[in-house]
C-alpha atoms as a PDB file:
ATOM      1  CA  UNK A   1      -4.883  23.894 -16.855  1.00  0.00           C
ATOM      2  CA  UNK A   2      -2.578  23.255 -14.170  1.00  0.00           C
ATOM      3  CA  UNK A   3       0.325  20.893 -14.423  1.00  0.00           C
ATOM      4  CA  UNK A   4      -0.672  17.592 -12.884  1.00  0.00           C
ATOM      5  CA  UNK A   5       2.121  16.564 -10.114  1.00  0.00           C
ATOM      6  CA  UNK A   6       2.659  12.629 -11.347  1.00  0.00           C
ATOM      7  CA  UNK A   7       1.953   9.935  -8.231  1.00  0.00           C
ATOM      8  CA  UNK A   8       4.597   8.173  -7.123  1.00  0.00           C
ATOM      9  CA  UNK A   9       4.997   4.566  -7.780  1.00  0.00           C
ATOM     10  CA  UNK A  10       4.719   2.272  -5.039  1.00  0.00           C
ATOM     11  CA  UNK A  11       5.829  -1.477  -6.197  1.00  0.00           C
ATOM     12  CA  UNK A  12       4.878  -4.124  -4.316  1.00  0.00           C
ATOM     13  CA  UNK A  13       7.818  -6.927  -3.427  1.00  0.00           C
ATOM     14  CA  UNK A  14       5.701  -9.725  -1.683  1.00  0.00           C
ATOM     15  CA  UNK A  15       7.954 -11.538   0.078  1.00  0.00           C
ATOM     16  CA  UNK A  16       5.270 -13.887   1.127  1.00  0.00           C
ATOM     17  CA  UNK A  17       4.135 -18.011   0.394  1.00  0.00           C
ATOM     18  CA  UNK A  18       0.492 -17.017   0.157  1.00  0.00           C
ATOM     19  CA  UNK A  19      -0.153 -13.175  -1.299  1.00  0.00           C
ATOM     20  CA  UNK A  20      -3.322 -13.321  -3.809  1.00  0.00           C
ATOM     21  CA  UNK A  21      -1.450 -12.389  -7.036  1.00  0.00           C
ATOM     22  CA  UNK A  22       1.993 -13.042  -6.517  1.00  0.00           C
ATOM     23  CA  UNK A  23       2.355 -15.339  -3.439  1.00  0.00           C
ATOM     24  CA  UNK A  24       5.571 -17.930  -3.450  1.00  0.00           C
ATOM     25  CA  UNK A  25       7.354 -15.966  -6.559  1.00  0.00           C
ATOM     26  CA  UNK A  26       9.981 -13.877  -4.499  1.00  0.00           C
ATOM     27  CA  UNK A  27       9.631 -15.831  -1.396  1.00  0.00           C
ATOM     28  CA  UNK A  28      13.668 -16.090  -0.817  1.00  0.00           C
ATOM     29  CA  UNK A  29      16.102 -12.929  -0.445  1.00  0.00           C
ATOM     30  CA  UNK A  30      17.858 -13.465  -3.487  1.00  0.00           C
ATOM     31  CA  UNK A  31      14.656 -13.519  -5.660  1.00  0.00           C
ATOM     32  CA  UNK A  32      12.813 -10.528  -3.449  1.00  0.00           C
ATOM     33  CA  UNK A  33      16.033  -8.290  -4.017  1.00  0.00           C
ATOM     34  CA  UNK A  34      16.117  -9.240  -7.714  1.00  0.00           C
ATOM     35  CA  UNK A  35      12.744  -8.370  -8.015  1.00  0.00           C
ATOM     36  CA  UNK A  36      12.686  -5.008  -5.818  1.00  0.00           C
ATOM     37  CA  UNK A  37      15.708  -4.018  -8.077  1.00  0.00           C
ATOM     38  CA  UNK A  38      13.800  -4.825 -11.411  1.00  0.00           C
ATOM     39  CA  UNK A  39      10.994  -2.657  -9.859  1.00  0.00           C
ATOM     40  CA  UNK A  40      12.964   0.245  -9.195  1.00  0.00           C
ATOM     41  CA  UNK A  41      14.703   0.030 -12.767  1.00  0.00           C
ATOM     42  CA  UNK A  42      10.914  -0.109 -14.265  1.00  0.00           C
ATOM     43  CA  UNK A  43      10.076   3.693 -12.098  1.00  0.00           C
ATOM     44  CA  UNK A  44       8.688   2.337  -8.767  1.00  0.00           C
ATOM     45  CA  UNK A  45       9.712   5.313  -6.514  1.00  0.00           C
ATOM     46  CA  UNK A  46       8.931   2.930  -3.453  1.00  0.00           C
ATOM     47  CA  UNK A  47       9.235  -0.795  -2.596  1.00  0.00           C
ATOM     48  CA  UNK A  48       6.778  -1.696  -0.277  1.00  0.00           C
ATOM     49  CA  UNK A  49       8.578  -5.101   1.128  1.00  0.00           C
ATOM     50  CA  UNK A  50       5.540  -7.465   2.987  1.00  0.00           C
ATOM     51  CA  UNK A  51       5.946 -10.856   4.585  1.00  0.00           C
ATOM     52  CA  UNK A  52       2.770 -11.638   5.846  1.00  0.00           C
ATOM     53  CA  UNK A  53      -0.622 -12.204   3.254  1.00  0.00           C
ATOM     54  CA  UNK A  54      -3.549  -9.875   4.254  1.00  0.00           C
ATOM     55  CA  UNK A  55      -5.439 -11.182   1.363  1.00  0.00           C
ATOM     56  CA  UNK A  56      -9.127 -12.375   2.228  1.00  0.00           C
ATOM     57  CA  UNK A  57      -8.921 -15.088   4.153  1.00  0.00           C
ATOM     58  CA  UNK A  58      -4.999 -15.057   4.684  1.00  0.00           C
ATOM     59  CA  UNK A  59      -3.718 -16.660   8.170  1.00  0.00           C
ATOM     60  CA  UNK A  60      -1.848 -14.729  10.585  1.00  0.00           C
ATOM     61  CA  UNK A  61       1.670 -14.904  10.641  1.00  0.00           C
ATOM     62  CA  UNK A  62       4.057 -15.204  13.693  1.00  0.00           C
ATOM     63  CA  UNK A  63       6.075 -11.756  14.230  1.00  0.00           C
ATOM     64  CA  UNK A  64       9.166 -13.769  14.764  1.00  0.00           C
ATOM     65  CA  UNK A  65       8.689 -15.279  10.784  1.00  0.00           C
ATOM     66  CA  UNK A  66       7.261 -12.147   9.541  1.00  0.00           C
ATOM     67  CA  UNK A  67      10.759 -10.336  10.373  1.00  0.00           C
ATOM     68  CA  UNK A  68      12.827 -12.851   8.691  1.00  0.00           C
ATOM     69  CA  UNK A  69      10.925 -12.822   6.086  1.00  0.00           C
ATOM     70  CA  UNK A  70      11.189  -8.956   5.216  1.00  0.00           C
ATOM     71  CA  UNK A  71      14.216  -7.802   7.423  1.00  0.00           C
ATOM     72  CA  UNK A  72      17.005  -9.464   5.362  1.00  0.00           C
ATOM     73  CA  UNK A  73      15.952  -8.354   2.325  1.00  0.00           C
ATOM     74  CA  UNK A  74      15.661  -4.619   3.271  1.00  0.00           C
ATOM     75  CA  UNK A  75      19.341  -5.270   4.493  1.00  0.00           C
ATOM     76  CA  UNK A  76      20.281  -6.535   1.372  1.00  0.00           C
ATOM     77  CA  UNK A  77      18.334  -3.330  -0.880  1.00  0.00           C
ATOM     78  CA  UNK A  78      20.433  -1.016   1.331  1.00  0.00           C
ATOM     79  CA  UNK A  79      23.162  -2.805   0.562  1.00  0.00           C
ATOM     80  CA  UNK A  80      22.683  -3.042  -2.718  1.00  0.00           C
ATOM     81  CA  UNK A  81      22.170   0.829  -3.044  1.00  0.00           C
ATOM     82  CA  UNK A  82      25.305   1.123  -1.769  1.00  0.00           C
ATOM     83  CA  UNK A  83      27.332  -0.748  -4.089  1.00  0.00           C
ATOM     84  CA  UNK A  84      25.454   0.421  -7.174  1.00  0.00           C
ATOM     85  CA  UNK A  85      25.051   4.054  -6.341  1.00  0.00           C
ATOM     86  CA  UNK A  86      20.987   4.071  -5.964  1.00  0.00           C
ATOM     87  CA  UNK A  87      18.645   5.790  -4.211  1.00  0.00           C
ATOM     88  CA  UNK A  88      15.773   3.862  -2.483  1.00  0.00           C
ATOM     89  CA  UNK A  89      13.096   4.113  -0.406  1.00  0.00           C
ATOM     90  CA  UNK A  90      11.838   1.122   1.043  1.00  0.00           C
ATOM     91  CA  UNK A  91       8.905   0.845   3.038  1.00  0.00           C
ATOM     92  CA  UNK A  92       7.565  -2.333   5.112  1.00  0.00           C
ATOM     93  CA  UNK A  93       4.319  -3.567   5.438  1.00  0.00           C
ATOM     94  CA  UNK A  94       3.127  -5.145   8.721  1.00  0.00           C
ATOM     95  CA  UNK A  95       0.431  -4.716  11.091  1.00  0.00           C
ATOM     96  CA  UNK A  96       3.264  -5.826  13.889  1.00  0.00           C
ATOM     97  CA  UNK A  97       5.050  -2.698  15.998  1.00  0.00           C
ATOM     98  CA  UNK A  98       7.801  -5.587  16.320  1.00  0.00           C
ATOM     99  CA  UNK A  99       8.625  -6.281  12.833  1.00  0.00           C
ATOM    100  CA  UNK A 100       7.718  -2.347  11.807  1.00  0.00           C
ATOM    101  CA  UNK A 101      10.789  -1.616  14.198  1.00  0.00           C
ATOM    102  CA  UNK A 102      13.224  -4.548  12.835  1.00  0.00           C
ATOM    103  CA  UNK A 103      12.372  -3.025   9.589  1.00  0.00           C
ATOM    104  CA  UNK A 104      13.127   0.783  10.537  1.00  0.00           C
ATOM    105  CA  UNK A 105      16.154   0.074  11.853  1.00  0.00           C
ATOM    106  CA  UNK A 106      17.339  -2.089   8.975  1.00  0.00           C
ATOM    107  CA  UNK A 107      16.683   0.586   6.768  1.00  0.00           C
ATOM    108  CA  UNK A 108      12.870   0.923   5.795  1.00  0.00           C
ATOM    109  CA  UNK A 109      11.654   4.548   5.543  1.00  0.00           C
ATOM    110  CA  UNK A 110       7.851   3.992   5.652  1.00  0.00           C
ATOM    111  CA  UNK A 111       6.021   1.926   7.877  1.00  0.00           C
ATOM    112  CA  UNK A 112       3.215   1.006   5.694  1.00  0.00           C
ATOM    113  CA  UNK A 113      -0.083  -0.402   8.140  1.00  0.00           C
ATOM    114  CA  UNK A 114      -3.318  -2.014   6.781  1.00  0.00           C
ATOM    115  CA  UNK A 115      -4.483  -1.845  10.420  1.00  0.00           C
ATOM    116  CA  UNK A 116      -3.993   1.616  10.738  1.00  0.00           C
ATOM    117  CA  UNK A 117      -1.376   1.245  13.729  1.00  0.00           C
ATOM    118  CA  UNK A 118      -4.670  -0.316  15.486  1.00  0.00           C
ATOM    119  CA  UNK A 119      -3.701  -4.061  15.573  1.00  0.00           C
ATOM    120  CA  UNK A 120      -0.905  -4.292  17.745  1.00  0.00           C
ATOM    121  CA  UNK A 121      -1.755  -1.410  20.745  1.00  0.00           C
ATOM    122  CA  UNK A 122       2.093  -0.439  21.260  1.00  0.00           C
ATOM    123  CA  UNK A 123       2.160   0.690  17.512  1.00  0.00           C
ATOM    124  CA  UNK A 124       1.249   4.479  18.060  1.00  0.00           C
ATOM    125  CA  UNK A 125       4.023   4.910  20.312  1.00  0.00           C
ATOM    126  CA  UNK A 126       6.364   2.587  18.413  1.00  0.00           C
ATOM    127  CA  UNK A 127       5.770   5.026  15.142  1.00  0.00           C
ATOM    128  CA  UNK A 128       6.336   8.056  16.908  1.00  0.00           C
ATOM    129  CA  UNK A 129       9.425   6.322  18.068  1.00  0.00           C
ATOM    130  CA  UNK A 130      10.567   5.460  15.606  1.00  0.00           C
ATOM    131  CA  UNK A 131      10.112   8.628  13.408  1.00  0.00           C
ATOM    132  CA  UNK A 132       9.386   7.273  10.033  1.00  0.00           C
ATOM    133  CA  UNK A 133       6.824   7.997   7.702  1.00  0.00           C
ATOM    134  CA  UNK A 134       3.455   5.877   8.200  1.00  0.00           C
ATOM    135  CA  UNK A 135       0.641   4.806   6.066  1.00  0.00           C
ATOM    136  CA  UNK A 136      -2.832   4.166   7.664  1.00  0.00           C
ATOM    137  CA  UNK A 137      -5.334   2.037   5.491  1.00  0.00           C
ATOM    138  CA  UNK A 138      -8.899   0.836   6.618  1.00  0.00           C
ATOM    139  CA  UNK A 139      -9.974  -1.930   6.589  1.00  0.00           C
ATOM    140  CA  UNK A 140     -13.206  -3.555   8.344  1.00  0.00           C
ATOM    141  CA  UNK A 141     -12.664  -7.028  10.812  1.00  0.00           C
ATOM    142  CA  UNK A 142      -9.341  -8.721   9.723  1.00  0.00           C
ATOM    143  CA  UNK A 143      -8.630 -10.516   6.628  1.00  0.00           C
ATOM    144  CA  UNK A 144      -9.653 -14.073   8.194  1.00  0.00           C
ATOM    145  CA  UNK A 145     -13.096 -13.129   7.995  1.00  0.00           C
ATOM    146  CA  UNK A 146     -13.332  -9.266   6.637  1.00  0.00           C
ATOM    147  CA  UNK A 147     -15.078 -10.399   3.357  1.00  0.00           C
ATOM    148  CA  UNK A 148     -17.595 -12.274   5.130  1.00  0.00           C
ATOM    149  CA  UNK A 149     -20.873 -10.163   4.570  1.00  0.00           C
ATOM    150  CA  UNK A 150     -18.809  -6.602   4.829  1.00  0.00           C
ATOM    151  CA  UNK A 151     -21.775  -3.824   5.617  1.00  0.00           C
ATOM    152  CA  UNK A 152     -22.056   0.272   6.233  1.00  0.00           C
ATOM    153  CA  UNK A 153     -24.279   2.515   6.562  1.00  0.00           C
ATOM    154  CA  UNK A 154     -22.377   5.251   4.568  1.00  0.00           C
ATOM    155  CA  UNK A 155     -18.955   3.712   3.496  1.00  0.00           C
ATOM    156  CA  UNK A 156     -17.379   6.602   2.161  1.00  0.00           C
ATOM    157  CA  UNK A 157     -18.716   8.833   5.701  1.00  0.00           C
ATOM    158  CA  UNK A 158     -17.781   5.883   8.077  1.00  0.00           C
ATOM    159  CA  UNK A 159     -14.134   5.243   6.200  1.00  0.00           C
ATOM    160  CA  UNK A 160     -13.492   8.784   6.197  1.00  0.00           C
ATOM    161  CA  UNK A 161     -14.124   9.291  10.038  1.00  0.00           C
ATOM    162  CA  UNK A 162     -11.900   5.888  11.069  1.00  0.00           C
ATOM    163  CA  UNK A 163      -9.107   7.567   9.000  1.00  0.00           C
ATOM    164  CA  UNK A 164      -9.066  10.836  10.466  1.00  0.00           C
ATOM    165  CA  UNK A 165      -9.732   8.976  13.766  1.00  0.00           C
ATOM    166  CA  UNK A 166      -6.817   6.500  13.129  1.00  0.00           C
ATOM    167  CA  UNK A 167      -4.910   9.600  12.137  1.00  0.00           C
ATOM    168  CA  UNK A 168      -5.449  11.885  15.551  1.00  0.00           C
ATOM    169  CA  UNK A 169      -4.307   8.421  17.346  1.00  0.00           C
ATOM    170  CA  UNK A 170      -1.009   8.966  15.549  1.00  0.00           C
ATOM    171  CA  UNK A 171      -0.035  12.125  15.940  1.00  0.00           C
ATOM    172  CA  UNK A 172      -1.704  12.127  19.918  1.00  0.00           C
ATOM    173  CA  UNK A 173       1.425   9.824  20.347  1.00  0.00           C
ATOM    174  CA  UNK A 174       3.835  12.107  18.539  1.00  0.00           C
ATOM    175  CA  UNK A 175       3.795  11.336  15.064  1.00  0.00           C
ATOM    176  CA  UNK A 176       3.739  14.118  12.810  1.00  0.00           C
ATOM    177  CA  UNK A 177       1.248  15.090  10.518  1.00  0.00           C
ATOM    178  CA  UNK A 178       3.186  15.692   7.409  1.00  0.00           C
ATOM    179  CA  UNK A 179       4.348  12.456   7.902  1.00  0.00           C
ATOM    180  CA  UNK A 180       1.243  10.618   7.742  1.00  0.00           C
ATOM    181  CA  UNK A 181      -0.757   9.308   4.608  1.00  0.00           C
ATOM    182  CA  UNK A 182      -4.220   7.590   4.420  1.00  0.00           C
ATOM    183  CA  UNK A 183      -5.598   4.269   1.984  1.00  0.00           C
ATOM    184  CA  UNK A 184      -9.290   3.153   2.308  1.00  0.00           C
ATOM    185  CA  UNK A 185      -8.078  -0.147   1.957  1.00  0.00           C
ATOM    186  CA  UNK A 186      -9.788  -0.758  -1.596  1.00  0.00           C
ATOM    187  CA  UNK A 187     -10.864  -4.568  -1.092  1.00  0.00           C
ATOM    188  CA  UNK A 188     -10.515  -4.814   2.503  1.00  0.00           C
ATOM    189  CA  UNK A 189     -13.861  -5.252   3.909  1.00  0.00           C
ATOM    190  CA  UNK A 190     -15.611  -3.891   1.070  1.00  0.00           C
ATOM    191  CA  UNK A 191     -18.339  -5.075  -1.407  1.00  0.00           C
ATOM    192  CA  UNK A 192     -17.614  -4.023  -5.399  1.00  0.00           C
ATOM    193  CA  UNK A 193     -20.544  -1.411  -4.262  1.00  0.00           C
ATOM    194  CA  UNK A 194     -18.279   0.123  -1.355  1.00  0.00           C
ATOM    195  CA  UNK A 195     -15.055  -0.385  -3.712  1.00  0.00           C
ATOM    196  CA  UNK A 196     -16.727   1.567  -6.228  1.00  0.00           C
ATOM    197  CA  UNK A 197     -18.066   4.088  -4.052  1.00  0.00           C
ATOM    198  CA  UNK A 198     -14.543   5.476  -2.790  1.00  0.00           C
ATOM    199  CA  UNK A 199     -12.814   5.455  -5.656  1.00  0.00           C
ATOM    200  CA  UNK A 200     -15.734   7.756  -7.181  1.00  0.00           C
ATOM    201  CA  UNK A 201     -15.355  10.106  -4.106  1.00  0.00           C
ATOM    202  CA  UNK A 202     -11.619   9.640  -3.110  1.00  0.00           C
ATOM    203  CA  UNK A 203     -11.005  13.450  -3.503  1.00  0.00           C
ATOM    204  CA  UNK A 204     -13.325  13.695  -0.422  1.00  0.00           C
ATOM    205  CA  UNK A 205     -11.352  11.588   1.359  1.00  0.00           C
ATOM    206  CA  UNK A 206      -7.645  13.534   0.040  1.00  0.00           C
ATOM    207  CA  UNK A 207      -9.877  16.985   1.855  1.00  0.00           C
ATOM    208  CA  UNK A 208      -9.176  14.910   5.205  1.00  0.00           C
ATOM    209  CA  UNK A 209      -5.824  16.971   4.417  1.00  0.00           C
ATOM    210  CA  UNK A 210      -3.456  13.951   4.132  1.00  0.00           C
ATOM    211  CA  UNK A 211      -1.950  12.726   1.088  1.00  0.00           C
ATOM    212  CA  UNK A 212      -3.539   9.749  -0.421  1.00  0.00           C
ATOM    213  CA  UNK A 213      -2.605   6.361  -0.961  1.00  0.00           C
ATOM    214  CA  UNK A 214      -4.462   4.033  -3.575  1.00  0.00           C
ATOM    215  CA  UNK A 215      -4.208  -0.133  -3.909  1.00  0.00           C
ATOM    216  CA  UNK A 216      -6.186  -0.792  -6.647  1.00  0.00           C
ATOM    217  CA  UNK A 217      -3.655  -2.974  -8.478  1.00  0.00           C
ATOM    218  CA  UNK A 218      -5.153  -6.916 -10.017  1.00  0.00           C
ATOM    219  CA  UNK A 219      -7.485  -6.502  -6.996  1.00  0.00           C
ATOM    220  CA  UNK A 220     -10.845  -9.049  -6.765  1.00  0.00           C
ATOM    221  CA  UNK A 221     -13.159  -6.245  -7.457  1.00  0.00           C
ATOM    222  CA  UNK A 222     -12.151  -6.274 -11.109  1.00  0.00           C
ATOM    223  CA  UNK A 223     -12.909 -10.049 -11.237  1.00  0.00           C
ATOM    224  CA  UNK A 224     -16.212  -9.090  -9.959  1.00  0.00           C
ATOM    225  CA  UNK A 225     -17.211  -6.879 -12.818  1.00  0.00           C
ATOM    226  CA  UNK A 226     -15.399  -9.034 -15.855  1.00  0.00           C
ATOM    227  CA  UNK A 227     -14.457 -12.446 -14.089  1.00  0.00           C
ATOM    228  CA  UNK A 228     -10.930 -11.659 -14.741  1.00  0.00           C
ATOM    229  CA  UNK A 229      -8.316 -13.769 -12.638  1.00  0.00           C
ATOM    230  CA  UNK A 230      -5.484 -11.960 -10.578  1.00  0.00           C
ATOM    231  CA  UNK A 231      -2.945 -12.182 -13.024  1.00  0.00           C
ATOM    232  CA  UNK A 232      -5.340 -11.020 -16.085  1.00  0.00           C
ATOM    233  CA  UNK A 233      -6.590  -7.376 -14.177  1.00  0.00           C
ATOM    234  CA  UNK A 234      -3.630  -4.942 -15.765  1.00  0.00           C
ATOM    235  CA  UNK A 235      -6.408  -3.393 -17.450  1.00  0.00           C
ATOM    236  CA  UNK A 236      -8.937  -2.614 -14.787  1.00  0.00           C
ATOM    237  CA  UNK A 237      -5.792  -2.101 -12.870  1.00  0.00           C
ATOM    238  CA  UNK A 238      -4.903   0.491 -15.127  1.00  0.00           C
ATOM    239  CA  UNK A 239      -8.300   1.797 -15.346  1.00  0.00           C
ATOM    240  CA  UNK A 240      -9.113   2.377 -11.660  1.00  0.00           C
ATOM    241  CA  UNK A 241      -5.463   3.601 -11.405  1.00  0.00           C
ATOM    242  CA  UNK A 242      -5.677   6.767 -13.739  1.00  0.00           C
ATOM    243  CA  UNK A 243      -9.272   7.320 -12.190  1.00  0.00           C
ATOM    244  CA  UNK A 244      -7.483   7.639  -8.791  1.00  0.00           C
ATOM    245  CA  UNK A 245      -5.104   9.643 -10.143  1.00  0.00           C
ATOM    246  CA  UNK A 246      -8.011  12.392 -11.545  1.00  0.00           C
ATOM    247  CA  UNK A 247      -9.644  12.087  -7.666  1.00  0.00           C
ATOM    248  CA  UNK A 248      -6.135  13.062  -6.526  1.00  0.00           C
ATOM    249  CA  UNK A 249      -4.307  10.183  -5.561  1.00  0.00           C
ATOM    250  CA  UNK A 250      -0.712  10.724  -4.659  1.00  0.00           C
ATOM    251  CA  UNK A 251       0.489   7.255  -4.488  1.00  0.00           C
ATOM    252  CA  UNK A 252      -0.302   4.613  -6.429  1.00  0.00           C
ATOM    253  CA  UNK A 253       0.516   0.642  -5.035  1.00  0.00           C
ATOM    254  CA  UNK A 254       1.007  -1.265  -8.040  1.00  0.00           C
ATOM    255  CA  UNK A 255       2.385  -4.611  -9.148  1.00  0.00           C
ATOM    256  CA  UNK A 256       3.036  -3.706 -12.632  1.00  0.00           C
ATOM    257  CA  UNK A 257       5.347  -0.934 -12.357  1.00  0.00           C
ATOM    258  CA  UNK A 258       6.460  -0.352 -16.190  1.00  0.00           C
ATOM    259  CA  UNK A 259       2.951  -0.220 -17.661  1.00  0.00           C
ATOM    260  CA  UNK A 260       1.643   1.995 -15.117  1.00  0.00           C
ATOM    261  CA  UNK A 261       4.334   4.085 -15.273  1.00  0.00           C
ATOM    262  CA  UNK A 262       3.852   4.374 -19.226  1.00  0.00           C
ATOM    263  CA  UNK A 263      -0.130   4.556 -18.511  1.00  0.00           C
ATOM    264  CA  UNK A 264       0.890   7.716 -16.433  1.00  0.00           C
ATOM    265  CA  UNK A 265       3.006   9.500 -18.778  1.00  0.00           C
ATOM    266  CA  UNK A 266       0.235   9.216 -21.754  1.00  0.00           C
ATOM    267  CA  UNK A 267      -2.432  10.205 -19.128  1.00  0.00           C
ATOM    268  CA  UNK A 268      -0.751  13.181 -18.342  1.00  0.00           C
ATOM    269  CA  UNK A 269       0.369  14.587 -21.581  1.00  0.00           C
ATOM    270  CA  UNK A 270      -3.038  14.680 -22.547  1.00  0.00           C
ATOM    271  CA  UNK A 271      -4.300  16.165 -19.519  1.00  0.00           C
ATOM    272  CA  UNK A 272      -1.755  18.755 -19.208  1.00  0.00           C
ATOM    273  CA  UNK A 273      -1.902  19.988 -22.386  1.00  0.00           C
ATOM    274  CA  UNK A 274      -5.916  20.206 -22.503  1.00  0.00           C
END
């Protein structure tokens, strides 16, 4: 059997009042850049640096407060790489062209999207502009009201089509295709039933022919097959994770860097030497 080609690790540093899991913990940019650095240290390959909540029911935040939220503590990872000799890469996620190009030019290298570069209309243009890598999630209404009776026809056939849709958008304005990778947005307008459904068939969303991003990590769907609360989901985390992983998953968003890491490397001994 071939030898499997290990995910990155993408750790999540919510710099954010509000987030579902984590909200209010790193919510200054001493604490974020403590926390981004612990990530790192524990294997996170990216840092995926957020200011603004898109959990269910989350408010919107102002562009001008979403910026200071993540901008400064980008500036202060890339200054911290430089003093102790790292290597980062540090993406931002926003839904905001603004703050996506505040971020870039502080030093992000991914523009990370859940709206698919669809919320704010200058943001296929801004991404080409800017020339950075971009990840396009779906998701269905916004996260106000997106859990609010979430229905399809055929999830896996109507999420597949917006993200190769989203995706010809992108590179229409000049982004590149290498440069683009694709989440269905596990949670984000979704019943357990839909949530299910494309992790089962995620390899038939990686034939789209874009590398594959998966945000399964403490996510409500667990609680709705076990009752679990955020902070008590590492399994199922872990669980839907690896699962990913066999479907082809090439990133994996995580909040609990170390013991996915170690899940990873166990995983993979035994299914490279099977």
């Amino acid at each position: 059997m071939d030898v499997m080609t290990r995910p990155r690790i993408m750790g999540i540093v919510n710099v954010t009042p509000d987030s579902f899991s984590d909200g209010g913990r790193y919510d200054s940019v001493d604490l974020a850049v403590k926390h981004a650095l612990s990530l790192h240290d524990q294997g996170a390959d990216i840092l995926d640096v957020g200011g603004e909540s898109t959990r269910p029911g989350a408010a919107q935040v102002d562009a001008a407060e979403e910026a200071l939220r993540v901008v400064p503590v980008i500036m202060a990872l890339r200054g911290e790489e430089r003093k102790r000799d790292l290597t980062l890469t540090l993406s931002v996620d926003t839904r905001k062209a603004a703050v996506a190009r505040q971020a870039v030019l502080a030093g992000a290298d991914i523009w990370n999207d859940v709206s698919a570069l669809s919320f704010d209309e200058a943001s296929p243009d801004m991404a080409a502009q800017l020339g950075c890598d971009v990840i396009l999630m779906h998701v269905r209404g916004m996260p106000e009201t997106m859990q609010d009776n979430p229905r399809y026809q055929d999830v896996l056939m109507e999420v597949c089509d917006y993200l190769n849709a989203r995706a010809q958008i992108a590179m229409a304005a000049g982004v590149e295709k290498h440069k683009i990778t694709l989440d269905p947005g596990i949670g984000f307008g979704k019943t357990l039933e839909h949530n299910l459904a494309l992790i089962r068939h995620l390899d038939d969303i990686k034939a789209l022919g874009y590398p594959v991003l998966m945000g399964v990590s403490r996510k409500s769907f667990i609680d709705r097959i076990d009752g679990s609360k955020a902070d008590d989901r590492l399994g199922g985390s872990l669980a839907a994770a690896l699962y990913s992983v066999s479907k082809g998953a090439d990133i994996l968003r995580v909040h609990d860097v170390v013991e996915t890491v170690q899940a990873l490397a166990v995983w993979s001994e035994i299914h490279d030497h099977s």
